[in-house]
N, C-alpha and C. Protein backbone atom coordinates (compact mmCIF):
# COMPACT_ATOMS: atom_id res chain seq x y z
N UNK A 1 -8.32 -13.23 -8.20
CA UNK A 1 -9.23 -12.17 -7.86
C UNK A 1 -8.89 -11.69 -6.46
N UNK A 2 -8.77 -10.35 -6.05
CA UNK A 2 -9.10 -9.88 -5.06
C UNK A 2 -9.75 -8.97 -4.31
N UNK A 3 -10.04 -8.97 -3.06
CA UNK A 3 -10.94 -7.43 -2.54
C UNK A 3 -10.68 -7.15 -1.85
N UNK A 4 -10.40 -5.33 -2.14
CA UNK A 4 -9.76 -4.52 -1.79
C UNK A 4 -10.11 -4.29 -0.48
N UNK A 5 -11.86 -4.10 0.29
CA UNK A 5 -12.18 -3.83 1.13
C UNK A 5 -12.19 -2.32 1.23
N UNK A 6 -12.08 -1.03 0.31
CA UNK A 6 -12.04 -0.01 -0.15
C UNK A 6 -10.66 0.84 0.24
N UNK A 7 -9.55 -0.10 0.46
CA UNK A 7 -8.35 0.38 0.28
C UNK A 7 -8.30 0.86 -1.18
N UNK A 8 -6.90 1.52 -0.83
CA UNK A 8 -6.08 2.45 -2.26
C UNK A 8 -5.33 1.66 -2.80
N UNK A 9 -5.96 0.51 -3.30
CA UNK A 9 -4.69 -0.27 -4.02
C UNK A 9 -5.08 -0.82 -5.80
N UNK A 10 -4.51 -1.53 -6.60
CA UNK A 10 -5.01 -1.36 -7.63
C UNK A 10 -5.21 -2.89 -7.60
N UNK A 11 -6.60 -3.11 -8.82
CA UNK A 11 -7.71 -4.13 -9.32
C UNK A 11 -6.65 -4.53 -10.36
N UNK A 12 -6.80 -5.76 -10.70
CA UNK A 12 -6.30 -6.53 -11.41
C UNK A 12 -6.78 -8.22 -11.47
N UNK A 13 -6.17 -8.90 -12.27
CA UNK A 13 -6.65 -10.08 -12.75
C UNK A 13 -4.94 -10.66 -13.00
N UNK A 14 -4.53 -11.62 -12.77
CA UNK A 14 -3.68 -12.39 -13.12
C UNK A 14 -4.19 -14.10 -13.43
N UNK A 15 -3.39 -14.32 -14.86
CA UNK A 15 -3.72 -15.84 -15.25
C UNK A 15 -2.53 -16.45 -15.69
N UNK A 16 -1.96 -17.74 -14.67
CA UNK A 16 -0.52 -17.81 -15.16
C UNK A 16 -0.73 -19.48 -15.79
N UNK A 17 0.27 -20.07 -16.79
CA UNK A 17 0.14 -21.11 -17.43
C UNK A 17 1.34 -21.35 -17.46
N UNK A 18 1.07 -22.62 -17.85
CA UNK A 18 2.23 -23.10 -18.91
C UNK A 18 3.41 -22.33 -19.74
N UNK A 19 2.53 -21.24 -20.89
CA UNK A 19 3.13 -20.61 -21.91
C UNK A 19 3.75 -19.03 -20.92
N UNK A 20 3.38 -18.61 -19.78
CA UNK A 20 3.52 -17.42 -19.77
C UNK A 20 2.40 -16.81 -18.50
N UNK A 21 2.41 -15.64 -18.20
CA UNK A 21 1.60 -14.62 -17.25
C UNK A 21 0.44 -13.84 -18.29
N UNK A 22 -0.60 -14.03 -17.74
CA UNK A 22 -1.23 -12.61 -18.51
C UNK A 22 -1.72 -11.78 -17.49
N UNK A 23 -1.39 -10.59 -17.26
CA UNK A 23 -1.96 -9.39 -16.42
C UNK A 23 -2.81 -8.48 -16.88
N UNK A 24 -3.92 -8.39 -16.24
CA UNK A 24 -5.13 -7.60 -17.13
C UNK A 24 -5.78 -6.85 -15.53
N UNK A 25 -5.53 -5.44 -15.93
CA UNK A 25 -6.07 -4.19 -14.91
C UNK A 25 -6.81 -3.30 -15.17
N UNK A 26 -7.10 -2.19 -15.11
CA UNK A 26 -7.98 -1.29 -15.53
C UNK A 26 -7.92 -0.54 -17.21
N UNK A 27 -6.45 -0.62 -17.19
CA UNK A 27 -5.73 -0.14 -18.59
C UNK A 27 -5.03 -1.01 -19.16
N UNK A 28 -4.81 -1.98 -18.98
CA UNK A 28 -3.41 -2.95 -20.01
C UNK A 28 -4.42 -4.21 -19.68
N UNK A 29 -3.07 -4.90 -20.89
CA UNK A 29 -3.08 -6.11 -20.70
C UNK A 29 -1.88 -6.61 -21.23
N UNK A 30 -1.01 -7.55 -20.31
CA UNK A 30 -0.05 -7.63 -20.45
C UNK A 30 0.13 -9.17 -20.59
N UNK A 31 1.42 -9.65 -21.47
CA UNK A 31 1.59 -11.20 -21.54
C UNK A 31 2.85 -11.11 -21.33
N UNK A 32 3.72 -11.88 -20.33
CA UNK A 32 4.79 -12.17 -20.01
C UNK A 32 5.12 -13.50 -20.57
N UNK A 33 5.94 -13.95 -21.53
CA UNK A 33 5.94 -14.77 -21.83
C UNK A 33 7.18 -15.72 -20.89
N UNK A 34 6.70 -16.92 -20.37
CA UNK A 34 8.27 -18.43 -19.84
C UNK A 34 8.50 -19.24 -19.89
N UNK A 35 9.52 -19.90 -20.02
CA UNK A 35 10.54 -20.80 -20.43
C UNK A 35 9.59 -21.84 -19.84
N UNK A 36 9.39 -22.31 -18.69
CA UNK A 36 8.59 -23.51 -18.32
C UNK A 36 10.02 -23.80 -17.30
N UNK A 37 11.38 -23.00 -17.88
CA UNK A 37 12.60 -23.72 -16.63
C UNK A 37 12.53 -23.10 -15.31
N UNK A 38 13.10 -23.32 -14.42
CA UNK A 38 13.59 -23.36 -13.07
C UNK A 38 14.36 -21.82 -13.34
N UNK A 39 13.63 -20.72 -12.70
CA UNK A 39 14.47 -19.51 -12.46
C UNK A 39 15.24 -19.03 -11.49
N UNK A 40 15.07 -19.97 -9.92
CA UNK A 40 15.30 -19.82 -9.19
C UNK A 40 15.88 -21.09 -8.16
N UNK A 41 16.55 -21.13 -7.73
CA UNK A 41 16.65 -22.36 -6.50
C UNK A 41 15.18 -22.92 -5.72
N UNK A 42 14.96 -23.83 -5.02
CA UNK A 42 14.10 -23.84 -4.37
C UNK A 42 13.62 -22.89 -3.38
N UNK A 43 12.71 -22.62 -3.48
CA UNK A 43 12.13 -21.82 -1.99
C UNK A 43 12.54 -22.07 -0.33
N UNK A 44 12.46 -23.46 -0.19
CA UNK A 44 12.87 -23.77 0.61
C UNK A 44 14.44 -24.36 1.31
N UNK A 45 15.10 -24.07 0.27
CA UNK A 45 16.62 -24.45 0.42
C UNK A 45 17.43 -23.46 1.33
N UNK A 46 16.58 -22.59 1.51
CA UNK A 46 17.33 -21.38 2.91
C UNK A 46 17.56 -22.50 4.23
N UNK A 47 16.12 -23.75 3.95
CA UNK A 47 15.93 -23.77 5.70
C UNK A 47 17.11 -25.68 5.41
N UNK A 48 17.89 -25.58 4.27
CA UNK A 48 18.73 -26.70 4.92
C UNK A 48 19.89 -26.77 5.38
N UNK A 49 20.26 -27.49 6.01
CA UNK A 49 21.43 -26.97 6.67
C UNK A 49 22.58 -26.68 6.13
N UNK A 50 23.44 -26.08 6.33
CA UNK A 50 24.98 -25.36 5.83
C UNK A 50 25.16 -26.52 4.84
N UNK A 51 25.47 -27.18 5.22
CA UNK A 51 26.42 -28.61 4.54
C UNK A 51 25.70 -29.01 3.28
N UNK A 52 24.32 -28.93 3.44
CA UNK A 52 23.70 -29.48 2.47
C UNK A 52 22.98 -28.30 1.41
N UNK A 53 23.23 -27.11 2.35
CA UNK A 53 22.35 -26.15 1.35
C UNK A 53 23.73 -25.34 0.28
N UNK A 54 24.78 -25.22 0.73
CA UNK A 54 25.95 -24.69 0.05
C UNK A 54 26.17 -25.73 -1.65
N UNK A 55 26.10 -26.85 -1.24
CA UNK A 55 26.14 -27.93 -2.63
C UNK A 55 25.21 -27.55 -3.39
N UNK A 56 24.20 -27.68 -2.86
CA UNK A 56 23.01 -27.85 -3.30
C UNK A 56 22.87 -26.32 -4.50
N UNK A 57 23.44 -25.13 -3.58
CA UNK A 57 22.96 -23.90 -4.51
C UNK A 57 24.15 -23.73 -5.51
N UNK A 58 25.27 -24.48 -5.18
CA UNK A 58 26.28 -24.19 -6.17
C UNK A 58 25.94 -25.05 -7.48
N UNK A 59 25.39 -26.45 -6.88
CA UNK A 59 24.88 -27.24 -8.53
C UNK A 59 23.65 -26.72 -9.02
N UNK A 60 22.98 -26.16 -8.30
CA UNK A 60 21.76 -24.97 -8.80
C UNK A 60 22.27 -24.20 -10.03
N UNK A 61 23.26 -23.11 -9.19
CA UNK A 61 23.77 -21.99 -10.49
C UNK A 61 24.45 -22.43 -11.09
N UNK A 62 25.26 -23.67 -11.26
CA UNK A 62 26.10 -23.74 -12.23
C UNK A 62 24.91 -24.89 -13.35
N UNK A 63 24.12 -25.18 -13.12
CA UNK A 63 23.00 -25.87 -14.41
C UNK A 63 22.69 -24.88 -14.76
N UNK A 64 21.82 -24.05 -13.79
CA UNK A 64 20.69 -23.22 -14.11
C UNK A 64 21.05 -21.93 -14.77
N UNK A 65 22.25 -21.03 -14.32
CA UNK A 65 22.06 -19.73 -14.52
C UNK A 65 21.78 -19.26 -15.69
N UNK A 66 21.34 -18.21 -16.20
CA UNK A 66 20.85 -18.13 -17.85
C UNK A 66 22.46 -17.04 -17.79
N UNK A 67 23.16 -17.40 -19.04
CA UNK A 67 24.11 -16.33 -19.84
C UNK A 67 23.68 -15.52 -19.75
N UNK A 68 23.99 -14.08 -19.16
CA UNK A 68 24.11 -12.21 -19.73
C UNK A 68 23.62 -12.40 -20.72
N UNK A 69 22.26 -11.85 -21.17
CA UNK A 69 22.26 -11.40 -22.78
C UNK A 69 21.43 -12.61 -23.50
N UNK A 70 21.18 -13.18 -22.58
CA UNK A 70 20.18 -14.43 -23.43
C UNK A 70 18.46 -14.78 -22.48
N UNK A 71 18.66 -13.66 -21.42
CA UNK A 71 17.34 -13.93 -20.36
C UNK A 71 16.34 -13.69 -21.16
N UNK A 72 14.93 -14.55 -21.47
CA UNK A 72 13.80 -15.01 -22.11
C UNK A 72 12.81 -13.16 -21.85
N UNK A 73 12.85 -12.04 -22.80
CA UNK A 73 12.20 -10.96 -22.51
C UNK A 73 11.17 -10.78 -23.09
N UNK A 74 10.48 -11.92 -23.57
CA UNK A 74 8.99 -11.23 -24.46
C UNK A 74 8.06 -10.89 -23.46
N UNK A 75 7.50 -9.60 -24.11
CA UNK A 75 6.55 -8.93 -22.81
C UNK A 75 5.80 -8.18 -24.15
N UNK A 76 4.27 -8.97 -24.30
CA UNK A 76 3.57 -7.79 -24.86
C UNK A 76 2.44 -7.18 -24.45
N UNK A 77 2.32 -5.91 -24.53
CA UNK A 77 1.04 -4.98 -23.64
C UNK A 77 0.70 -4.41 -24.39
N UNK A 78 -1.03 -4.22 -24.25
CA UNK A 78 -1.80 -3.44 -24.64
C UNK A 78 -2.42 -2.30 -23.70
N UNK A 79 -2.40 -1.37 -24.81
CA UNK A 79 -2.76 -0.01 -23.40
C UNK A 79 -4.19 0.04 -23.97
N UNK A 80 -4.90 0.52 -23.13
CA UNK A 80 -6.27 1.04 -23.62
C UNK A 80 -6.93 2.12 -22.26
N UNK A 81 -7.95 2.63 -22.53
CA UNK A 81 -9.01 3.62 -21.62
C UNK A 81 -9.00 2.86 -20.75
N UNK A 82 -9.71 2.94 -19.63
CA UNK A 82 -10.17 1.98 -18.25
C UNK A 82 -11.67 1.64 -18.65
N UNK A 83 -11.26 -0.02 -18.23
CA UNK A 83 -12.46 -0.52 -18.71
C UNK A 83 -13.66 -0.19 -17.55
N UNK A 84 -13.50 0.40 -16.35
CA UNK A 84 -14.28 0.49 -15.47
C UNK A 84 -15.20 2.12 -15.67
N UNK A 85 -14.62 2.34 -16.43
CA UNK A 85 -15.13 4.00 -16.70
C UNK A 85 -16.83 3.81 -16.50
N UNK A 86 -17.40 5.27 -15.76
CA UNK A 86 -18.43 5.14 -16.02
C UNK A 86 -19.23 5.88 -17.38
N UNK A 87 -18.26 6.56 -17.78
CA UNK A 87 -18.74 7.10 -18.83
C UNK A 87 -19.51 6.11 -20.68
N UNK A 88 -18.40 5.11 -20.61
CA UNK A 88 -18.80 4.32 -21.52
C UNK A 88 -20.24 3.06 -21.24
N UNK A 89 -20.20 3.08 -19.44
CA UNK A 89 -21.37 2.03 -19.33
C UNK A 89 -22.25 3.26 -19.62
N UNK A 90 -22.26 4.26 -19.07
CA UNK A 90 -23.67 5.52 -18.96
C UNK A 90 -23.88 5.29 -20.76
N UNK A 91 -23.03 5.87 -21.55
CA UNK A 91 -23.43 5.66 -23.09
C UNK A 91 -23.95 4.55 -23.64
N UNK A 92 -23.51 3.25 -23.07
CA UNK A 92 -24.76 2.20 -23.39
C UNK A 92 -26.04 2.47 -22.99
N UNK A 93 -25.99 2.51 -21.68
CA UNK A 93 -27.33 2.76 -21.28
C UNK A 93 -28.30 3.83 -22.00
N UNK A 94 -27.87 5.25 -22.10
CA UNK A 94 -28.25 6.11 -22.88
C UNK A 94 -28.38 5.81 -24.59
N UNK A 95 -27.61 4.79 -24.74
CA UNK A 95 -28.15 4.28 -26.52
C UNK A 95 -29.28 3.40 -25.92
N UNK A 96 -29.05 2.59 -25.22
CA UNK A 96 -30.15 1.66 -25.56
C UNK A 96 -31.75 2.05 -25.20
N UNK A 97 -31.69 3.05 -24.23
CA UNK A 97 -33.03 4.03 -24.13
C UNK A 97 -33.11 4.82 -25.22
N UNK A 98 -32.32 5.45 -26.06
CA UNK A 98 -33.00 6.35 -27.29
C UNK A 98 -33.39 5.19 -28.56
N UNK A 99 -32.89 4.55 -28.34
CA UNK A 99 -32.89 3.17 -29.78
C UNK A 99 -33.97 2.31 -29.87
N UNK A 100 -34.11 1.85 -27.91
CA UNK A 100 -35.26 0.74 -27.61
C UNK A 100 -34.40 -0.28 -28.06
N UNK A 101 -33.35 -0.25 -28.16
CA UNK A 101 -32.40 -1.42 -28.79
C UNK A 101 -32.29 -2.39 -27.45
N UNK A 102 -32.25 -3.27 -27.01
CA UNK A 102 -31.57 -4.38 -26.00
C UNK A 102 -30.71 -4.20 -25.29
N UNK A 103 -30.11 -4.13 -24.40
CA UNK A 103 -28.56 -4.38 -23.61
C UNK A 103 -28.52 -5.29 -23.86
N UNK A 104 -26.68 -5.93 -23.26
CA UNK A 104 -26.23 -7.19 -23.51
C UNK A 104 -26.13 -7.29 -21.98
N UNK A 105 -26.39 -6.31 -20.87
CA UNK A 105 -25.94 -6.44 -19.65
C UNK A 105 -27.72 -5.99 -19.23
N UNK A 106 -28.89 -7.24 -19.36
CA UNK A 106 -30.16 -6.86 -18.88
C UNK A 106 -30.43 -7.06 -17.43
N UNK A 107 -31.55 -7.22 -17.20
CA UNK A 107 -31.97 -7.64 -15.67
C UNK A 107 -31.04 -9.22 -15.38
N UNK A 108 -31.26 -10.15 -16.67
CA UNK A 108 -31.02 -11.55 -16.12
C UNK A 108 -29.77 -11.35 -16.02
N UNK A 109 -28.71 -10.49 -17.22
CA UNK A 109 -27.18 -10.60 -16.44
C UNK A 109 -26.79 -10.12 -15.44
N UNK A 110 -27.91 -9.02 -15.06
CA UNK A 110 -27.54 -8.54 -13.24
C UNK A 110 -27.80 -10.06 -12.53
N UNK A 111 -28.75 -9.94 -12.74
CA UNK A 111 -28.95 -11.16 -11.88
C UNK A 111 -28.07 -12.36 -11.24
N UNK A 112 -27.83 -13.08 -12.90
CA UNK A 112 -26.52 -13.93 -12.35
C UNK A 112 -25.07 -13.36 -11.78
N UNK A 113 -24.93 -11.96 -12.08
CA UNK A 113 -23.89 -11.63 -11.82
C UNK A 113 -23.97 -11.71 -9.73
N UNK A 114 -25.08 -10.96 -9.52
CA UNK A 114 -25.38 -10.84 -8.16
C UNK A 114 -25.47 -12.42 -7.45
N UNK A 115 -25.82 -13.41 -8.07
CA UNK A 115 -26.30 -14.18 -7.56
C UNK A 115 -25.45 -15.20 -6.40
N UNK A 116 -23.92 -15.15 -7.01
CA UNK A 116 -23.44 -15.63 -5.85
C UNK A 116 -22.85 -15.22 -4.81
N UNK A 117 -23.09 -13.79 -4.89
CA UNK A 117 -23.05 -12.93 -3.76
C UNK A 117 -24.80 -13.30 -2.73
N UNK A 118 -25.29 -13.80 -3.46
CA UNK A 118 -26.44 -13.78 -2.74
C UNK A 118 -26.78 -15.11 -1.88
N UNK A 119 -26.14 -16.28 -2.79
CA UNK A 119 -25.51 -17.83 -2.01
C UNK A 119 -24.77 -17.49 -0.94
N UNK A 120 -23.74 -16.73 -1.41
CA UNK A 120 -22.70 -16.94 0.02
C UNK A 120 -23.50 -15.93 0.91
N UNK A 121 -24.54 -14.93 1.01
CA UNK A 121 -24.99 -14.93 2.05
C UNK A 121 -25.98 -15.82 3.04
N UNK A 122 -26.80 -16.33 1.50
CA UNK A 122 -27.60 -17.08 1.98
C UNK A 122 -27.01 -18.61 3.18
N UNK A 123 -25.99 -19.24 2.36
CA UNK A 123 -25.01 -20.29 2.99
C UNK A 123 -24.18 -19.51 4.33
N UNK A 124 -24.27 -18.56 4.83
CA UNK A 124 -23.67 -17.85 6.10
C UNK A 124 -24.78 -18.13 6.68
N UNK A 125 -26.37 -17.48 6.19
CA UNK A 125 -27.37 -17.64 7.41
C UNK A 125 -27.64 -18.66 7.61
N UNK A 126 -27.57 -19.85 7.06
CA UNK A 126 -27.90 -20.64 6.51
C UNK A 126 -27.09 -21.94 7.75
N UNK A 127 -26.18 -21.11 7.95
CA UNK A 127 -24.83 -22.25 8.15
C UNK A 127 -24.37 -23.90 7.70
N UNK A 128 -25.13 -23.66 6.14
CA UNK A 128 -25.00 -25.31 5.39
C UNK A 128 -24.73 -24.56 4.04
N UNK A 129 -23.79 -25.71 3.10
CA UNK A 129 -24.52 -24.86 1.53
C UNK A 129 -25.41 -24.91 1.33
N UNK A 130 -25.33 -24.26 -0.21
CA UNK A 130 -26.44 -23.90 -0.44
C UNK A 130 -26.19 -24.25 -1.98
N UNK A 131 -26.83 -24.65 -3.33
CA UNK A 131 -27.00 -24.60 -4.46
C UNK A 131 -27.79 -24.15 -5.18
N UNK A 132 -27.43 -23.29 -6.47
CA UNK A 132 -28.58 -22.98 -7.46
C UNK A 132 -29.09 -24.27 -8.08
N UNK A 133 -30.95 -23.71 -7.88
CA UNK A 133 -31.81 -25.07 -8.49
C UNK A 133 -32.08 -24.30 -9.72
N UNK A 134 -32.21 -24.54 -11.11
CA UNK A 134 -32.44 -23.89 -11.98
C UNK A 134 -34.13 -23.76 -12.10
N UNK A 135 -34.32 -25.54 -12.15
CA UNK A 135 -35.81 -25.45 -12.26
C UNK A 135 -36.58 -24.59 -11.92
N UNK A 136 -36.03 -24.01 -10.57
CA UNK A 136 -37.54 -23.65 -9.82
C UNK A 136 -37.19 -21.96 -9.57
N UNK A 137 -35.31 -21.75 -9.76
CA UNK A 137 -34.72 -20.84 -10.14
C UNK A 137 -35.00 -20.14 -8.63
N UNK A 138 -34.37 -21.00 -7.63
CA UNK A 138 -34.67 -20.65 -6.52
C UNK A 138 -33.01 -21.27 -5.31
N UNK A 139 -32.83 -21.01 -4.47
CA UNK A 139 -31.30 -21.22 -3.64
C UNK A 139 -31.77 -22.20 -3.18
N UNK A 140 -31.13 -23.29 -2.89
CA UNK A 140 -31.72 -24.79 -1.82
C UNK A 140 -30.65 -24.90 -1.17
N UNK A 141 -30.98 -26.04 -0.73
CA UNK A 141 -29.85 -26.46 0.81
C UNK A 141 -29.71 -27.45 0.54
């Protein structure tokens, strides 16, 4: 997760595993699928010295390198509308006032949604944590 702070940059979600990447933004969702092998040398093999870093990257590429023509390319994406649109939340809202039908997004899911925005302020004034008590459905210390 990140925040933007109302820069021009783009929202997204990344979840990486075992099997692969999944990238999920306003419009896609994307799965990169990987090997689980070694694509690269170490990160840190710049900082060893001559003698030891020259061996070191030559038995690297000669295990590691993947053959021309055999690099691992499954990549599948889904395109869709932007899920942030306000047009599709306004049309819930507007069904569920002509219907009297329910939301699935009521007061209590505002609620929890807000709520740990409302800890971490509380735990700033606070200068201790802080935990949700359910019982009493109230912030403690």
């Amino acid at each position: 997760m990140r925040i933007n702070l109302g820069t021009e940059t783009s929202e997204g979600y990344r979840f990486m595993g075992s099997k692969g990447i999944l990238d999920v933004n306003h419009t896609s969702i994307t799965f990169t699928a990987q090997t689980g092998a070694d694509t690269g040398p170490s990160w840190y093999a710049s900082s060893f010295p001559k003698n030891l870093r020259d061996p070191y990257m030559a038995d690297w590429h000669a295990r590691h390198d993947i053959v021309p023509g055999k690099e691992p390319t499954e990549v599948i994406s889904f395109q869709g509308p932007s899920y942030d649109e306000a047009k599709p939340h306004l049309w819930n809202f507007f069904e569920a006032v002509r219907t009297r039908k329910p939301v699935v997004e009521d007061a209590v899911f505002g609620h929890h949604a807000a709520l740990a925005c409302h800890m971490a302020n509380e735990s700033y004034f606070r200068k201790s944590a802080v935990y949700w008590d359910e019982a009493s459905k109230s912030i403690k210390s």
